[in-house]
C-alpha atoms as a PDB file:
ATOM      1  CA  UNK A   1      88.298 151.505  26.449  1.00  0.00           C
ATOM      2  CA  UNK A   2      86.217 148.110  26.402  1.00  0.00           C
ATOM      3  CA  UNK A   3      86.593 145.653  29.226  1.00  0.00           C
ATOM      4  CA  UNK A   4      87.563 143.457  27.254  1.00  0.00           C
ATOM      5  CA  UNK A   5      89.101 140.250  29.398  1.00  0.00           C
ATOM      6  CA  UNK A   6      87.209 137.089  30.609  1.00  0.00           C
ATOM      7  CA  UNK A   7      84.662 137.376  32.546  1.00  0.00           C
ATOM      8  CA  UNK A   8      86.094 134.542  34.802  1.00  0.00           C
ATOM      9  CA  UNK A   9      88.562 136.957  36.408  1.00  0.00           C
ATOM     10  CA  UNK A  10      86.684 136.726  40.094  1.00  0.00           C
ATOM     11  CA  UNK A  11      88.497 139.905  40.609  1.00  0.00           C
ATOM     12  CA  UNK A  12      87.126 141.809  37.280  1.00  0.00           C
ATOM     13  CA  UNK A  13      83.881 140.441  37.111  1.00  0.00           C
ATOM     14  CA  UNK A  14      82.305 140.974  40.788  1.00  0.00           C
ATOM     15  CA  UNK A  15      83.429 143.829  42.843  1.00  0.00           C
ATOM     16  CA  UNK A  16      82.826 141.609  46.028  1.00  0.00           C
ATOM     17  CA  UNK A  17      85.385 139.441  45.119  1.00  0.00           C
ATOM     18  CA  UNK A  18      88.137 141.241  46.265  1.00  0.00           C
ATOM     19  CA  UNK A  19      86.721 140.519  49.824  1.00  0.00           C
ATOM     20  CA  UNK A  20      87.207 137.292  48.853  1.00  0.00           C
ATOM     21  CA  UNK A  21      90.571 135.003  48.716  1.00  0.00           C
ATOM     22  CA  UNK A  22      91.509 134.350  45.116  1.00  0.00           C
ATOM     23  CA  UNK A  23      94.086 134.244  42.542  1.00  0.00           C
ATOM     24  CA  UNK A  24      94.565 138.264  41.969  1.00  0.00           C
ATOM     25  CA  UNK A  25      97.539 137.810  38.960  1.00  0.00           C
ATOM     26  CA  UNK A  26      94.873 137.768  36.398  1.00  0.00           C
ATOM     27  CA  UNK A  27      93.498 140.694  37.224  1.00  0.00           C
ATOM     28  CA  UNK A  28      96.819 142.184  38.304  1.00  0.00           C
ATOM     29  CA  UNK A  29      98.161 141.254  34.513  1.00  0.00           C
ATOM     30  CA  UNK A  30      95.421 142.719  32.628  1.00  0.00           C
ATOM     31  CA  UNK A  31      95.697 145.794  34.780  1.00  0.00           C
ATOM     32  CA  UNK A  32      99.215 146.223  34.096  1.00  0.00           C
ATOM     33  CA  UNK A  33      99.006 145.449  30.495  1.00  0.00           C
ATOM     34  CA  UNK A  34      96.025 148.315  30.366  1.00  0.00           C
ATOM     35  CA  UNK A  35      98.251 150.429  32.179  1.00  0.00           C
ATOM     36  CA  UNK A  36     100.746 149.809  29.519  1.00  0.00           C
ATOM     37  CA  UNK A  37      98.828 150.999  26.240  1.00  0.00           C
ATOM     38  CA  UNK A  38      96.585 153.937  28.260  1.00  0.00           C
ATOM     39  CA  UNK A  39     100.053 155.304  29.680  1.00  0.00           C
ATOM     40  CA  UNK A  40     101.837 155.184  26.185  1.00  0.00           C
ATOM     41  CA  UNK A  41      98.476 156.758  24.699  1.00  0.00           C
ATOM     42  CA  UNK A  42      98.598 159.519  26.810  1.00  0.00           C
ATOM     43  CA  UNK A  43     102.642 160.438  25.858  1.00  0.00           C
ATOM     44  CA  UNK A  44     103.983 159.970  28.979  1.00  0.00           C
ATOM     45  CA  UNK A  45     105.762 157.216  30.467  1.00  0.00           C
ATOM     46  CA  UNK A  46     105.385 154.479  32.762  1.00  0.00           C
ATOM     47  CA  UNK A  47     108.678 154.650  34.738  1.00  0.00           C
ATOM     48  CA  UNK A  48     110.310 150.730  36.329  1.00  0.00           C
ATOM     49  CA  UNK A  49     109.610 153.360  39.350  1.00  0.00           C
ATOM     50  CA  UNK A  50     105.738 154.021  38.474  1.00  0.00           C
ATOM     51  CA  UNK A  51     105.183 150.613  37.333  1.00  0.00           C
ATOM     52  CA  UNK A  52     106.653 149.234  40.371  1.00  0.00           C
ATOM     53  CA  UNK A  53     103.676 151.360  42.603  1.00  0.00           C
ATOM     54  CA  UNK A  54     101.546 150.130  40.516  1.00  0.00           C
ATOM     55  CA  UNK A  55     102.590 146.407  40.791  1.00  0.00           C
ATOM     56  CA  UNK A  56     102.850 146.960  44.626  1.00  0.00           C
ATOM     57  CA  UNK A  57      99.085 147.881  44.740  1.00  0.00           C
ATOM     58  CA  UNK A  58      97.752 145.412  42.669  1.00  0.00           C
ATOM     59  CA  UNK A  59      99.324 143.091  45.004  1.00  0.00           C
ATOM     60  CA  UNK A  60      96.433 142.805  47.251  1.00  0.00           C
ATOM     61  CA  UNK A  61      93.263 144.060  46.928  1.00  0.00           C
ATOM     62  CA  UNK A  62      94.137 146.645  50.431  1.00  0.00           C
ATOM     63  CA  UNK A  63      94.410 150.341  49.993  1.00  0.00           C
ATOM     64  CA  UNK A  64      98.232 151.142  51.085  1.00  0.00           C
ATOM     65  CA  UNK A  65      99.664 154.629  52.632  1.00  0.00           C
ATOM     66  CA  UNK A  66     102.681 156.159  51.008  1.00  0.00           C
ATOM     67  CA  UNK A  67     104.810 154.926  53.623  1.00  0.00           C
ATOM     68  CA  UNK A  68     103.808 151.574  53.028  1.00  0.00           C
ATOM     69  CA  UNK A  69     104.684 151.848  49.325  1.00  0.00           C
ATOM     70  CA  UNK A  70     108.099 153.807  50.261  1.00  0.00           C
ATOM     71  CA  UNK A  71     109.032 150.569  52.635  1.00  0.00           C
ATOM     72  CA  UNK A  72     108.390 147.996  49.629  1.00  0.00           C
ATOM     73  CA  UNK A  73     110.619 150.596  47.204  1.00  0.00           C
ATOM     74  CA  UNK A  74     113.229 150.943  49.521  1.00  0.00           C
ATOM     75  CA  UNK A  75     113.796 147.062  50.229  1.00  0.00           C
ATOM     76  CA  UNK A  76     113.804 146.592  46.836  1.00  0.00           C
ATOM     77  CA  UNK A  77     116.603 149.431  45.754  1.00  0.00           C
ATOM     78  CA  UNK A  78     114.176 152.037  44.453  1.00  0.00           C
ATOM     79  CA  UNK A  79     114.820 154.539  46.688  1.00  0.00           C
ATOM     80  CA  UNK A  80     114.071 155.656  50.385  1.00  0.00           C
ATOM     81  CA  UNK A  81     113.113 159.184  49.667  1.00  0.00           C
ATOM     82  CA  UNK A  82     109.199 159.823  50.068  1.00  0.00           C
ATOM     83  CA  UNK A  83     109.656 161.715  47.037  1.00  0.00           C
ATOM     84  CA  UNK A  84     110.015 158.861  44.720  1.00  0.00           C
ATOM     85  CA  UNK A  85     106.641 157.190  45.913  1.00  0.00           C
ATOM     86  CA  UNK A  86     104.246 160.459  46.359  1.00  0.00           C
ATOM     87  CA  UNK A  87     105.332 161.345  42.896  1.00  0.00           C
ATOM     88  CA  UNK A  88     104.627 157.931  41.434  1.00  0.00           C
ATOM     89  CA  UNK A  89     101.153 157.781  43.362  1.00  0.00           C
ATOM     90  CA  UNK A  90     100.304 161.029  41.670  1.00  0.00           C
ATOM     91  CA  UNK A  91     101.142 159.901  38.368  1.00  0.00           C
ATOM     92  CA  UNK A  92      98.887 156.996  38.642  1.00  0.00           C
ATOM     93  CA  UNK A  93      96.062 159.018  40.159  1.00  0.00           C
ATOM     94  CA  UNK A  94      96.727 161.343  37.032  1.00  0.00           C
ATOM     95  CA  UNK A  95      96.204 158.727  34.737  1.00  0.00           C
ATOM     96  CA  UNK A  96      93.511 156.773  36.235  1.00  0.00           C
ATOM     97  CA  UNK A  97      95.541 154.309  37.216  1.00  0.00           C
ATOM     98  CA  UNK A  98      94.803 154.113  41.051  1.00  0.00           C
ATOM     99  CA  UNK A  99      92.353 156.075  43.231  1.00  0.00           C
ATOM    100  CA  UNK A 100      93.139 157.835  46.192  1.00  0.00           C
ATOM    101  CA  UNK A 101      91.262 156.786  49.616  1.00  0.00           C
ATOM    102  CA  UNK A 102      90.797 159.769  51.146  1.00  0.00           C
ATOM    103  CA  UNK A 103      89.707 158.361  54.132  1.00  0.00           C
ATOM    104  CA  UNK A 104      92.670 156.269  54.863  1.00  0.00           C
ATOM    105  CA  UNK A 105      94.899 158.624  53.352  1.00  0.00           C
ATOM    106  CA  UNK A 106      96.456 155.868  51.223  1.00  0.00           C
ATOM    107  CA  UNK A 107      95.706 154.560  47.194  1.00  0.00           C
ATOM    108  CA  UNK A 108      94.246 151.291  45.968  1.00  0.00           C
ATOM    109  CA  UNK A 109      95.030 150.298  42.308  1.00  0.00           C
ATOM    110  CA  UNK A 110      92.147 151.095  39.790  1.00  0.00           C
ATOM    111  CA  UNK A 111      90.759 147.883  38.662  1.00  0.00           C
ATOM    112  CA  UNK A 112      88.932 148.997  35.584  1.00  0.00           C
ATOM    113  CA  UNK A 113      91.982 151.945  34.063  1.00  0.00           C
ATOM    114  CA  UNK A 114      90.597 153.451  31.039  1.00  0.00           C
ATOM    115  CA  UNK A 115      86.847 153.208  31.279  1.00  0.00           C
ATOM    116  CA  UNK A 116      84.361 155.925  32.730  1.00  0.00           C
ATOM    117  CA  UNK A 117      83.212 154.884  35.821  1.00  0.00           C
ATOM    118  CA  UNK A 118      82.062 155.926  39.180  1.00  0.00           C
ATOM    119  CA  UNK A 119      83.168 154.335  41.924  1.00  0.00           C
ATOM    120  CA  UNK A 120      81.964 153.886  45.104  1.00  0.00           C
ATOM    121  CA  UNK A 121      85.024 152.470  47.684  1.00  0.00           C
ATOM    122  CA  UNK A 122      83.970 149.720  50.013  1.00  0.00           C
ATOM    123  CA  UNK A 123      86.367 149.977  53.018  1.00  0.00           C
ATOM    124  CA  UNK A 124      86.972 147.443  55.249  1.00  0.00           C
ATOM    125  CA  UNK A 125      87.501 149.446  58.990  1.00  0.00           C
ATOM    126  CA  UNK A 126      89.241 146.477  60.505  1.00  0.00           C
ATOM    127  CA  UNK A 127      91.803 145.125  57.674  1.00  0.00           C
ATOM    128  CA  UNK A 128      91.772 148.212  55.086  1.00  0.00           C
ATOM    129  CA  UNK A 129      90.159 145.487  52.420  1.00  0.00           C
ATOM    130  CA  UNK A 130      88.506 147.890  49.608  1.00  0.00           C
ATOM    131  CA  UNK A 131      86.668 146.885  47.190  1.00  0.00           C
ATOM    132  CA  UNK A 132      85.709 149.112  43.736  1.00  0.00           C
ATOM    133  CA  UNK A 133      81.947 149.059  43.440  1.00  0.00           C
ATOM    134  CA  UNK A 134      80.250 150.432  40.539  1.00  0.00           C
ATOM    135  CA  UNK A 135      78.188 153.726  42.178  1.00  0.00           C
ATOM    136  CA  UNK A 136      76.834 155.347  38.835  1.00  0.00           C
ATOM    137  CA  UNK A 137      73.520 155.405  40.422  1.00  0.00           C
ATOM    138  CA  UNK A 138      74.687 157.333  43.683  1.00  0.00           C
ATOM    139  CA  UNK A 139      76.565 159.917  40.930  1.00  0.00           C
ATOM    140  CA  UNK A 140      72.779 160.247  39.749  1.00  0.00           C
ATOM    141  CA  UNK A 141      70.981 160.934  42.781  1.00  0.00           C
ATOM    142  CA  UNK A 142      74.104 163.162  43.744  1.00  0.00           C
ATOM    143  CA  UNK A 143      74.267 165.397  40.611  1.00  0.00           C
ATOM    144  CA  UNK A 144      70.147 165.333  40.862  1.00  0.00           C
ATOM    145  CA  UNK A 145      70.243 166.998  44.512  1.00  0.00           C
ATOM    146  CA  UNK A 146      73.241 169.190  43.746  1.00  0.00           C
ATOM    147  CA  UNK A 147      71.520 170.252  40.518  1.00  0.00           C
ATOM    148  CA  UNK A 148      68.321 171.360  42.773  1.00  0.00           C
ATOM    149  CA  UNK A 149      70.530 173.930  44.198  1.00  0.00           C
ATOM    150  CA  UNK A 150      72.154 175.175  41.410  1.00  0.00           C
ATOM    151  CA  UNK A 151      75.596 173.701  42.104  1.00  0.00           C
ATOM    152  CA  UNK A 152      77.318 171.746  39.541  1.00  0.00           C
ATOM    153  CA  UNK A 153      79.673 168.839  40.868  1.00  0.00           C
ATOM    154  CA  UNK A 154      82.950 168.640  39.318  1.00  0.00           C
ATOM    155  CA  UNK A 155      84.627 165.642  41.216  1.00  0.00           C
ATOM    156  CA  UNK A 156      83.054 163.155  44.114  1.00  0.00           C
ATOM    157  CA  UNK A 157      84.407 160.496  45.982  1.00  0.00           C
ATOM    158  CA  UNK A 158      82.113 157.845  47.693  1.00  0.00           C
ATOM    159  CA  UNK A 159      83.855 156.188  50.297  1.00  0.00           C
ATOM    160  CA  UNK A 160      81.781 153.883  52.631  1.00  0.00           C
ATOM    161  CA  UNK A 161      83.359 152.573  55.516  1.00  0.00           C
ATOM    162  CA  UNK A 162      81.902 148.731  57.025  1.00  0.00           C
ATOM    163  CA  UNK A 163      83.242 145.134  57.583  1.00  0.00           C
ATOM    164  CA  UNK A 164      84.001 143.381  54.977  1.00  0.00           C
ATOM    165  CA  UNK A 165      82.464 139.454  55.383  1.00  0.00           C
ATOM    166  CA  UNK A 166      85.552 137.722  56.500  1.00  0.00           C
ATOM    167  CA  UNK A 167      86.126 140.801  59.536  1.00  0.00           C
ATOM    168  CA  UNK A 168      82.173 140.341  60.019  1.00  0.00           C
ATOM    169  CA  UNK A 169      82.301 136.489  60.452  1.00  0.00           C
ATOM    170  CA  UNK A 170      85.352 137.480  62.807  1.00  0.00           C
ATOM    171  CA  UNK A 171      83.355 139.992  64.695  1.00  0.00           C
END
């Protein structure tokens, strides 16, 4: 699928902006509308439940634990069971809707659901801030040195941890 908004969304058109403060709905709206048509593609279903996650994450541009998205469920009548948000995390990491940051053990919305990218996470190590940064060219240089030993990479995750500038001008 094209990415096909304006390229005025600070959000959607520089990766670095969501280490920035800005107005997130737009992004947040074309996400969820995405969301929409990729979900009812597929055949399945995107649950008040699922969409709910989904709206939670998009909510800032921080990568949240399950916990975290359990807590906002809960206070809003969804359910205090951590069944209810590991299995709508899953679905959304099924269908490209979020990622999971393995090294914070917690998901950040996708910002570009639907299209075939690579990305590299940019994690903040004081506020949890993580950016999506296109990493095609790391992919290369990966599958090139993987494909010198014979091995053939089925899934990667780049995940690089720093300060984001407003925790650097902090520091």
């Amino acid at each position: 699928m094209a990415h096909d908004h304006p390229s005025d969304c600070p959000g959607c058109a520089d990766p670095g902006a969501a280490f920035l403060r800005h107005d997130h709905a737009h992004c947040a709206r074309d996400v969820l509308e995405r969301a929409d048509a990729l979900v009812a593609a597929s055949g399945a279903r995107l649950t008040p439940v699922r969409r709910r996650v989904l709206e939670i994450l998009l909510e800032e541009h921080r990568a949240m634990g399950a916990y975290d998205v359990l807590k906002r469920l809960a206070e809003e009548g969804f359910g205090n069971q951590p069944p209810v948000a590991y299995r709508a995390l899953e679905f959304l990491v099924e269908q490209g809707l979020a990622h999971r940051i393995r090294r914070l053990n917690a998901f950040a919305a996708c910002m570009h659901p639907g299209e075939a990218h690579a990305p590299a996470f940019l994690i903040c190590r004081l506020c949890n801030t993580v950016a999506e940064a296109p990493a095609a060219p790391v992919r290369a240089a990966l599958d090139a040195a993987a494909a010198e030993l014979g091995f053939l990479i089925e899934r990667s995750t780049v995940e690089a941890l720093g300060l984001c500038p407003a925790c650097r001008a902090d520091a």
